[in-house]
C-alpha atoms as a PDB file:
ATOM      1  CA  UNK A   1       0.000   0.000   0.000  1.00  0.00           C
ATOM      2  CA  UNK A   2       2.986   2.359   0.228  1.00  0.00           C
ATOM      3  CA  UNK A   3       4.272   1.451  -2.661  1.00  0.00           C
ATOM      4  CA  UNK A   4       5.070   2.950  -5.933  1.00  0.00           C
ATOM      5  CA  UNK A   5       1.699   3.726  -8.207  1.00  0.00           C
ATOM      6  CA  UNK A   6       3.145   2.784 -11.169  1.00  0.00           C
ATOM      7  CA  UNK A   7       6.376   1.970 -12.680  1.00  0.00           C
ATOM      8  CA  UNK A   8       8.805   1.462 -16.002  1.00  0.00           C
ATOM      9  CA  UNK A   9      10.238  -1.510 -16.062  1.00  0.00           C
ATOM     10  CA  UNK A  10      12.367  -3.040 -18.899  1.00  0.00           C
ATOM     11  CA  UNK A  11      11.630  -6.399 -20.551  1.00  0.00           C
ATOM     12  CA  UNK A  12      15.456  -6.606 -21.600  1.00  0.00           C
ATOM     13  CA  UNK A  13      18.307  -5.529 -21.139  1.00  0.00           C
ATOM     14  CA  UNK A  14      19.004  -1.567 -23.230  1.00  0.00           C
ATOM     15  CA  UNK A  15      22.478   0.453 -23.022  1.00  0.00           C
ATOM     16  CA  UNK A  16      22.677   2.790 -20.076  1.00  0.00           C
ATOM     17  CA  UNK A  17      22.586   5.726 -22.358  1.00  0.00           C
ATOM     18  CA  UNK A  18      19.363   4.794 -24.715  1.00  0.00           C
ATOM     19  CA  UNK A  19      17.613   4.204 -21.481  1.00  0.00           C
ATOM     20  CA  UNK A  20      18.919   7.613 -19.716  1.00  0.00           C
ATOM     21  CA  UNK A  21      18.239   9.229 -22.803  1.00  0.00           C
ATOM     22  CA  UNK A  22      13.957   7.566 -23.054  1.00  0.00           C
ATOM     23  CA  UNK A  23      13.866   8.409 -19.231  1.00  0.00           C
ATOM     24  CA  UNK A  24      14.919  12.159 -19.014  1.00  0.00           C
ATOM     25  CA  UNK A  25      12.665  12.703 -22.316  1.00  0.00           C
ATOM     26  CA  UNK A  26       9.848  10.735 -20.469  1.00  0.00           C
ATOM     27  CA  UNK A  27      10.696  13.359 -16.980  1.00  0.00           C
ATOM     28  CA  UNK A  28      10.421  16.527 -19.347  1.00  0.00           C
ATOM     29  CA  UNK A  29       7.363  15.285 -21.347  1.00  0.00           C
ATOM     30  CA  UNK A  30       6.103  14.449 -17.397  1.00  0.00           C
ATOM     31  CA  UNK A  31       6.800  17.806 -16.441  1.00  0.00           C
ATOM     32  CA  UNK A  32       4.164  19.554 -19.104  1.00  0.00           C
ATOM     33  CA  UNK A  33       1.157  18.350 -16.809  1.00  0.00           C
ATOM     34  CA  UNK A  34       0.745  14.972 -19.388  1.00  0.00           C
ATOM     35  CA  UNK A  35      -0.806  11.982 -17.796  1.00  0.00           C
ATOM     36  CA  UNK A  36       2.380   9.745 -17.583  1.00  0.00           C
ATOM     37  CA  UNK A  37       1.201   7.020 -20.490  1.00  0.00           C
ATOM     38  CA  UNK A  38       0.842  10.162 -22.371  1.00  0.00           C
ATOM     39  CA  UNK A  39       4.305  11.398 -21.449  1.00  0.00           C
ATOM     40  CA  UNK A  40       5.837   7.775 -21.867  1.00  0.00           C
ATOM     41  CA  UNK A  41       4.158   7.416 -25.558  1.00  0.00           C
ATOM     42  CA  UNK A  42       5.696  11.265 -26.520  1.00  0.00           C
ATOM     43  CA  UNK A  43       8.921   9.963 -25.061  1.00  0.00           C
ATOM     44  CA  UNK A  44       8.706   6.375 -27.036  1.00  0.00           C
ATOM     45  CA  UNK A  45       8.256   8.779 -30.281  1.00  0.00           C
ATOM     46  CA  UNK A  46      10.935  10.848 -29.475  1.00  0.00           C
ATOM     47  CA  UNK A  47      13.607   8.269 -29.267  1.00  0.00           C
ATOM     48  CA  UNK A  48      11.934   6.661 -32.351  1.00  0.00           C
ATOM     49  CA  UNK A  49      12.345   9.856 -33.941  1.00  0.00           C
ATOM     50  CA  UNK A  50      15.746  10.423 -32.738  1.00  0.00           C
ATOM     51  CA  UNK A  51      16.973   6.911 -33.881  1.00  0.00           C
ATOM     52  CA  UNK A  52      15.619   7.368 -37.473  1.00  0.00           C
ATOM     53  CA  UNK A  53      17.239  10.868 -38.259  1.00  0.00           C
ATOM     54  CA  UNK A  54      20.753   9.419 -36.593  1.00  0.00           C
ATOM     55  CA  UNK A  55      20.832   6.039 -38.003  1.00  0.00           C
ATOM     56  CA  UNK A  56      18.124   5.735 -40.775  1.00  0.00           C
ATOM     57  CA  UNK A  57      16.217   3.380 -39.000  1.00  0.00           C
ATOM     58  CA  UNK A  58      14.863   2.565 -35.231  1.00  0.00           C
ATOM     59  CA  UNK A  59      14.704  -0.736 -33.795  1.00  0.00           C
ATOM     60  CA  UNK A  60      12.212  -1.641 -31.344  1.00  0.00           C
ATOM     61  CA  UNK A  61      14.866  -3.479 -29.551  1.00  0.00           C
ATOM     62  CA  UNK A  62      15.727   0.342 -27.973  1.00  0.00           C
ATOM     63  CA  UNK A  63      12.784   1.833 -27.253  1.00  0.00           C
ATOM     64  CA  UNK A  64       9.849  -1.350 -27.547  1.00  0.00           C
ATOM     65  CA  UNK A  65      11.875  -3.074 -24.122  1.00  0.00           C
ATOM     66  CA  UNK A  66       9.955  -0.968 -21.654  1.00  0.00           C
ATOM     67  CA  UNK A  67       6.490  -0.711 -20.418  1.00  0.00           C
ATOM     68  CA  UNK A  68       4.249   1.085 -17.858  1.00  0.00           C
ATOM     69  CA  UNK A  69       2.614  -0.901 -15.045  1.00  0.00           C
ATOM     70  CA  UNK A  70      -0.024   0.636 -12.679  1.00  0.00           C
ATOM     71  CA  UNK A  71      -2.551   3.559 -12.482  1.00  0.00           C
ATOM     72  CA  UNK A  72      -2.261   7.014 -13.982  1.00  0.00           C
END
């Protein structure tokens, strides 16, 4: 009951920096008063995004690893 309400949790195991980089984009899309599924999803894009324009293409082994458990 004291526990956290929800959390991000990865299915495998992502580089340190791909998964700082999805988490500080999720914090700043959290920070603009979106729900956090809505600020997870933007964030999701963003690296998405981010992947295609640097390499051409974006894996869903880098951003598709982690999901959202729990209530809004």
């Amino acid at each position: 009951m004291a526990g956290a309400r929800s959390i991000i949790s990865s299915l495998w195991v992502v580089a340190d920096d791909e998964t700082a980089q999805l988490m500080s984009q999720f914090f700043e899309e959290l920070d603009s008063n979106q729900s956090k599924s809505d600020a997870f999803h933007k964030a999701q894009l963003s690296r998405i995004a981010a992947r295609r324009e640097q390499y051409g293409t974006a894996s869903p082994y880098y951003w598709a690893a982690f999901t959202m458990t729990g209530v809004e």
